[in-house]
Protein backbone atom coordinates (compact mmCIF):
# COMPACT_ATOMS: atom_id res chain seq x y z
CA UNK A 1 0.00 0.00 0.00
CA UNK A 2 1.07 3.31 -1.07
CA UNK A 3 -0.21 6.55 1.15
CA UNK A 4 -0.82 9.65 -0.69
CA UNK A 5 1.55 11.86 2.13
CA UNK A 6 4.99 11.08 3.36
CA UNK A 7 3.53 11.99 6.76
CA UNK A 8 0.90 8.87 6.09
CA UNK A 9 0.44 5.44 5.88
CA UNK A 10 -1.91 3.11 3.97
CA UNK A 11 -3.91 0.80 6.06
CA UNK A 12 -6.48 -1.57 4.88
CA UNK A 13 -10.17 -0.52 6.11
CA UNK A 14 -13.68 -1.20 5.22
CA UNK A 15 -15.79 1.90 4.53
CA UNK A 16 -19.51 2.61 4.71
CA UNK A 17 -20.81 3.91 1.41
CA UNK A 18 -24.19 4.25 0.15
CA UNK A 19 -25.76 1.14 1.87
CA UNK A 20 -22.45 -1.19 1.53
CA UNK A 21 -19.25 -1.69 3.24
CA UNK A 22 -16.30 -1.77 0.65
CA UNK A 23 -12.50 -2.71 1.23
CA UNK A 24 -10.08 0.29 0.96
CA UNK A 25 -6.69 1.93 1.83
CA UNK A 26 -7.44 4.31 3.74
CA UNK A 27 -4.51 6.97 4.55
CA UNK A 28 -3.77 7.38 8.81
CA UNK A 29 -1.25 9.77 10.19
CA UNK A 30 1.81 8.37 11.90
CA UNK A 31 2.02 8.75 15.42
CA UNK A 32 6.18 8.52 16.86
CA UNK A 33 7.26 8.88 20.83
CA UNK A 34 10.18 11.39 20.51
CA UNK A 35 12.43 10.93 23.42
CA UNK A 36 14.18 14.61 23.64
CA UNK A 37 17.28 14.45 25.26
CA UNK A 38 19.39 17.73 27.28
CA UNK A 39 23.06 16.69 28.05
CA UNK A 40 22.32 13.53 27.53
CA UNK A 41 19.46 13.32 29.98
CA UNK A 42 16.54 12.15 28.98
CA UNK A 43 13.43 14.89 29.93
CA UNK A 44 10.42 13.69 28.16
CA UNK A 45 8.87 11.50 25.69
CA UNK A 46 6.49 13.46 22.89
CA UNK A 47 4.06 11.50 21.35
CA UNK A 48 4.28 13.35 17.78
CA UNK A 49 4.02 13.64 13.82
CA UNK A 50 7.62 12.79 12.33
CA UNK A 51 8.83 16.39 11.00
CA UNK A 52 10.27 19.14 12.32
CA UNK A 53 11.67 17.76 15.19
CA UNK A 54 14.39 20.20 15.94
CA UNK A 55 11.97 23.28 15.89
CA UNK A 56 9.85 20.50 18.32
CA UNK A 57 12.76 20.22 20.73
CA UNK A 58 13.96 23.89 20.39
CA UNK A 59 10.47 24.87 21.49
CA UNK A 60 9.94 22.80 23.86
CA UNK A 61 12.70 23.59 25.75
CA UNK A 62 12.38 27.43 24.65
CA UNK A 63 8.39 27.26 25.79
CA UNK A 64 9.17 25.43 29.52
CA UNK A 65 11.86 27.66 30.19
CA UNK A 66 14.99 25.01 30.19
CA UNK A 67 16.94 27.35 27.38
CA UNK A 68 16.38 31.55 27.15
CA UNK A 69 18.82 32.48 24.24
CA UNK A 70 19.53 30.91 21.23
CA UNK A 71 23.25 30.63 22.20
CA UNK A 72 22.74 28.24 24.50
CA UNK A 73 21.70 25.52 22.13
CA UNK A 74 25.33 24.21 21.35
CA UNK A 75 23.69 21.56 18.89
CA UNK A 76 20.53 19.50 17.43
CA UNK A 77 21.15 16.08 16.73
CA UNK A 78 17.42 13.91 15.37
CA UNK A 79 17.36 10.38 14.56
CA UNK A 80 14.68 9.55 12.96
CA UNK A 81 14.98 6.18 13.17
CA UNK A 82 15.04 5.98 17.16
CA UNK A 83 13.12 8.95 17.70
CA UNK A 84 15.32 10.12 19.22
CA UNK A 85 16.34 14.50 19.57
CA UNK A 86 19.84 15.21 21.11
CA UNK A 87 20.14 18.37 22.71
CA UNK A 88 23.71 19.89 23.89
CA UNK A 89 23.01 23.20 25.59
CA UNK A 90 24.76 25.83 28.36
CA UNK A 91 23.67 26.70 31.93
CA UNK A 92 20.58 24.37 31.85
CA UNK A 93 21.51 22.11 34.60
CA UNK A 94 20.05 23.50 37.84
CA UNK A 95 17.19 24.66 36.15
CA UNK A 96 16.53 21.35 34.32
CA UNK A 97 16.46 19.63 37.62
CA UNK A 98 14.35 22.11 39.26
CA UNK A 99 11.44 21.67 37.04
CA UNK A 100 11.94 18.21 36.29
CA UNK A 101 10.19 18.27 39.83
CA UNK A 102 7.71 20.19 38.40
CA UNK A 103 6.74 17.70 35.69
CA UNK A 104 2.58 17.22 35.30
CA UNK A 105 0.39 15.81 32.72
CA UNK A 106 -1.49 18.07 30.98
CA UNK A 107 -5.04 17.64 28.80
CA UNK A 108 -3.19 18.37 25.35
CA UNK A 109 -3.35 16.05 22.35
CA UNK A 110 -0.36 13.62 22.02
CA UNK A 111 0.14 13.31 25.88
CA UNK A 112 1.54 17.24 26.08
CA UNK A 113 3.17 17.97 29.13
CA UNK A 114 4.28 21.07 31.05
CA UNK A 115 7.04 21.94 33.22
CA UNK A 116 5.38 25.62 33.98
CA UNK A 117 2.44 25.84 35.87
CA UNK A 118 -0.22 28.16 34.29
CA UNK A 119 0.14 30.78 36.69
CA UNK A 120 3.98 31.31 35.49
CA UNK A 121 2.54 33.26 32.75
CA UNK A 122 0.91 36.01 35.41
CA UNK A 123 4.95 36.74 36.30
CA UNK A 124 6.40 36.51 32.56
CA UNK A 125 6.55 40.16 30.90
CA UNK A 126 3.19 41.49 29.70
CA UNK A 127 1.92 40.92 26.27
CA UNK A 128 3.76 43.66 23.19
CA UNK A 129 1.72 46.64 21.83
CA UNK A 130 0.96 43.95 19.29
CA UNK A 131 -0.80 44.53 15.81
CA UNK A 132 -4.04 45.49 15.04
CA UNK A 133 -6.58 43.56 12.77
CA UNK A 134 -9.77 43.56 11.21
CA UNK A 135 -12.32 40.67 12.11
CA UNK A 136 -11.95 39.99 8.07
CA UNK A 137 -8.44 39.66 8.55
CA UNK A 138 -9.03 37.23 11.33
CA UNK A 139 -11.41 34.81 9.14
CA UNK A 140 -9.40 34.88 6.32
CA UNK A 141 -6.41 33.87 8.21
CA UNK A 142 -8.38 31.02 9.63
CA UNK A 143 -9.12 30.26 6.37
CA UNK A 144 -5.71 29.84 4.98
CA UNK A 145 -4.93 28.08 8.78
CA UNK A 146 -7.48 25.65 8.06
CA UNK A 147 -6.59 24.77 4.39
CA UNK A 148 -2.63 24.57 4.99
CA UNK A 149 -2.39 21.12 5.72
CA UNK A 150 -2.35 18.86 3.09
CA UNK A 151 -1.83 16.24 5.85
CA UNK A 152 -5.03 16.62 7.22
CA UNK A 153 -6.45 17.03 3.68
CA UNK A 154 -5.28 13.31 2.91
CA UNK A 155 -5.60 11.44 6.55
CA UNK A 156 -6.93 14.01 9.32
CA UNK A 157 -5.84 13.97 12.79
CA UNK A 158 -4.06 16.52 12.94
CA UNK A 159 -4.00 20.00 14.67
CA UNK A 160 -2.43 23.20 12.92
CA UNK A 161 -0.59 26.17 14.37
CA UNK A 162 0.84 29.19 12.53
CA UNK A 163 2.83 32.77 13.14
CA UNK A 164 0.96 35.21 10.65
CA UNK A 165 0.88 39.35 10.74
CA UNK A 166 -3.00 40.56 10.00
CA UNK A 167 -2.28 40.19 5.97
CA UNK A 168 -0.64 36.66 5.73
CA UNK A 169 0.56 33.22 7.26
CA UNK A 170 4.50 33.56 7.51
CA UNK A 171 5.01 30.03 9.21
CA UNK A 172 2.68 27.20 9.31
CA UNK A 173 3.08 23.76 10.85
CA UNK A 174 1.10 20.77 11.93
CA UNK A 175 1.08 17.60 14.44
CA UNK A 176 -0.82 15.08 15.90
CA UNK A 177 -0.84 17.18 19.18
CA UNK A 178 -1.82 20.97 19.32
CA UNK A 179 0.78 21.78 21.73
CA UNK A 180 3.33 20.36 20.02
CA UNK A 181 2.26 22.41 16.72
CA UNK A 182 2.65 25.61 18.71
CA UNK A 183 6.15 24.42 20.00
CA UNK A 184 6.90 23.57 16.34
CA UNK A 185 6.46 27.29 15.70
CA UNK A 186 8.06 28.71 18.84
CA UNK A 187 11.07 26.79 17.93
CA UNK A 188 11.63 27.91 14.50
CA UNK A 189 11.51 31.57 15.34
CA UNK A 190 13.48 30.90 18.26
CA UNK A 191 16.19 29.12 15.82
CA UNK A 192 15.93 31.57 12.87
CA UNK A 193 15.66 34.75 15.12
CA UNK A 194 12.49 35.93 14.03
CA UNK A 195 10.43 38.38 15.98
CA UNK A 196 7.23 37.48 17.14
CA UNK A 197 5.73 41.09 18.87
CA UNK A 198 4.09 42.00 15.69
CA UNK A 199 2.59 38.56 14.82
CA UNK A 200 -0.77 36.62 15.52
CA UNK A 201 -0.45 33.27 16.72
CA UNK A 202 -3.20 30.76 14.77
CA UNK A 203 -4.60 27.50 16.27
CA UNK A 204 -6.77 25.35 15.28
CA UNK A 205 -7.38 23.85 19.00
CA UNK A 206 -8.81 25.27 21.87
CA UNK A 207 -7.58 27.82 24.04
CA UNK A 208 -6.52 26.19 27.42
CA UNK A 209 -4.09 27.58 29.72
CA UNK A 210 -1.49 25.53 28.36
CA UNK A 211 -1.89 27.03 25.21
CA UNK A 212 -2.29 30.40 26.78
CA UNK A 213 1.17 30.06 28.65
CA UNK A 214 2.63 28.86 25.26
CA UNK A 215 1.82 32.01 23.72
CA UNK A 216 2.56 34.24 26.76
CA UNK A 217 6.48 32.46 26.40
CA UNK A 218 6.44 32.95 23.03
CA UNK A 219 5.60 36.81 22.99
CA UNK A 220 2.75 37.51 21.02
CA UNK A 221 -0.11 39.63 21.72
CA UNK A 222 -2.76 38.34 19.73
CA UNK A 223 -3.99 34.29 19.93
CA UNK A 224 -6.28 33.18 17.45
CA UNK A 225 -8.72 29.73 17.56
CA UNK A 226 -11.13 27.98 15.39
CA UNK A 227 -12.02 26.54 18.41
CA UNK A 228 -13.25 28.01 22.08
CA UNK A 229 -11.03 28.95 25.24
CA UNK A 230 -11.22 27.79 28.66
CA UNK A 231 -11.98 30.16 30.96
CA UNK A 232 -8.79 29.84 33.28
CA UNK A 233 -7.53 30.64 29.74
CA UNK A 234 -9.16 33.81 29.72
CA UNK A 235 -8.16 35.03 33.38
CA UNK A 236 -4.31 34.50 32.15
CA UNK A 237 -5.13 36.34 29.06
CA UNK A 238 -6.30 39.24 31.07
CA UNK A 239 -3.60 39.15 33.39
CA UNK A 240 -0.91 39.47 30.52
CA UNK A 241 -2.72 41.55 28.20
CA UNK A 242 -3.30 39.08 25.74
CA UNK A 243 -6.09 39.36 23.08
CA UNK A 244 -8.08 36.07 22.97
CA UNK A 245 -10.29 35.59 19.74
CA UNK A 246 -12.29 32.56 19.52
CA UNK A 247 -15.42 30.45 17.85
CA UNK A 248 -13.99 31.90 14.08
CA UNK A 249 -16.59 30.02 12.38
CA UNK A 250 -18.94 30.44 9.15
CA UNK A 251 -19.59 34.49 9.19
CA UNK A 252 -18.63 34.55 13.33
CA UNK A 253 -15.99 35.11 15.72
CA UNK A 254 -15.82 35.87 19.74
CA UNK A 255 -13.25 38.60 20.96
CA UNK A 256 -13.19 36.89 24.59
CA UNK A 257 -9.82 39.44 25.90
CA UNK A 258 -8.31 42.52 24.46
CA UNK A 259 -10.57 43.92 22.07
CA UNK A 260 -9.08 46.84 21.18
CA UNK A 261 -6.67 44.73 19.01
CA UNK A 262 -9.35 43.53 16.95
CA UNK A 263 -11.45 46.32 14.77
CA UNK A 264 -14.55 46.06 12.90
């Protein structure tokens, strides 16, 4: 069997069509645990889609507060075939064993898991000035959010995450896991240095306080969803000054935080 997406694989299935069950490959998303190792100590197993690991690990570690500056990250090392991310960074040690403590489940897709506690983001600095943007603006970038993944085109399952300004989608990524598709996007801009305080972070997931955090660490002042927020969500959101928009659906959208962000 031969899957229509790298990212997929063929399985056999029998579908429900008009009154009869036929055979058929049907196209699933792979699911890999990615062990991500600091120093050669192992800090967590991801359960995740197999690409952009490095910008996975880099904002992971970025996003819980193990690395602050990009020159810390001596080197990336993936193998794919272990699933396996090596990470060799500088002045992590004490802190990495601090919040190893600290480790909790959290409700994310693809067993996500947090290091920071969600009222962290109450002491991290306050949301940027931030851009401005139309409620047009805001559906259409949902829009483009919701048709960039040709993975979930071909097999589903998948959440999507991307860094846009109020005209366009600069970086777009998916995963199994909705967390792990905003650490995909953390990481890159924390790798290729680029700034986040004018940008609008995109989700198709809901707003938790996980996610909240995640964008709080990241910078951004605006947070976009398909989907709805929770309302622990909200009370970070208000706390950092971080404008919450939620429901975009059909001709709709919610402004939960921050309106003045967000213009007719």
């Amino acid at each position: 069997m031969t899957a229509a997406h790298p990212r997929a694989r063929a399985v056999a299935a029998r579908r429900w069509r008009d009154g009869v069950f036929e055979t058929a490959e049907v196209p699933v998303v792979r699911e890999i645990p990615v062990t991500l190792r600091l120093n050669g100590r192992e800090i967590i197993t991801l359960l995740a889609s197999d690409d952009a690991l490095d910008f996975l690990a880099a904002g992971f570690l970025k996003a819980e507060g193990f690395v602050e500056r990009r020159e810390q990250l001596a080197a990336i090392r993936v193998d794919p075939a272990s699933g396996t991310v090596e990470v060799e960074a500088t002045a992590v040690d004490q802190l990495a064993e601090r919040l190893l403590e600290r480790r909790t489940v959290t409700s994310g897709c693809g067993k996500g898991t947090t290091f920071t506690h969600a009222i962290d983001a109450i002491q991290a600095r306050r949301a940027p000035p931030g851009p401005r943007v139309s409620a047009a603006q805001v559906r259409q970038l949902i829009h483009g959010l919701l048709h960039g993944s040709e993975l979930y085109r071909v097999a589903g399952g998948v959440h999507s995450a991307a860094l846009a300004t109020p005209a366009e989608i600069v970086i777009f990524r998916d995963d199994i896991g909705r967390h792990n598709a905003v650490d995909k996007i953390h990481g890159e801009c924390f790798l290729r240095g680029i700034p986040v305080e004018d940008k609008i972070l995109l989700t198709t997931g809901r707003v938790s306080s996980e996610i909240l955090v995640k964008a709080a660490k990241l910078g951004v002042a605006v947070l976009v969803s398909r989907s709805a927020p929770t309302d622990l969500a909200l009370d970070l959101a208000g706390r950092t000054g971080i404008t919450v928009v939620g429901q975009v659906r059909g001709g709709g959208l919610t402004v939960y935080t921050g309106p003045e962000r967000v213009t007719a």
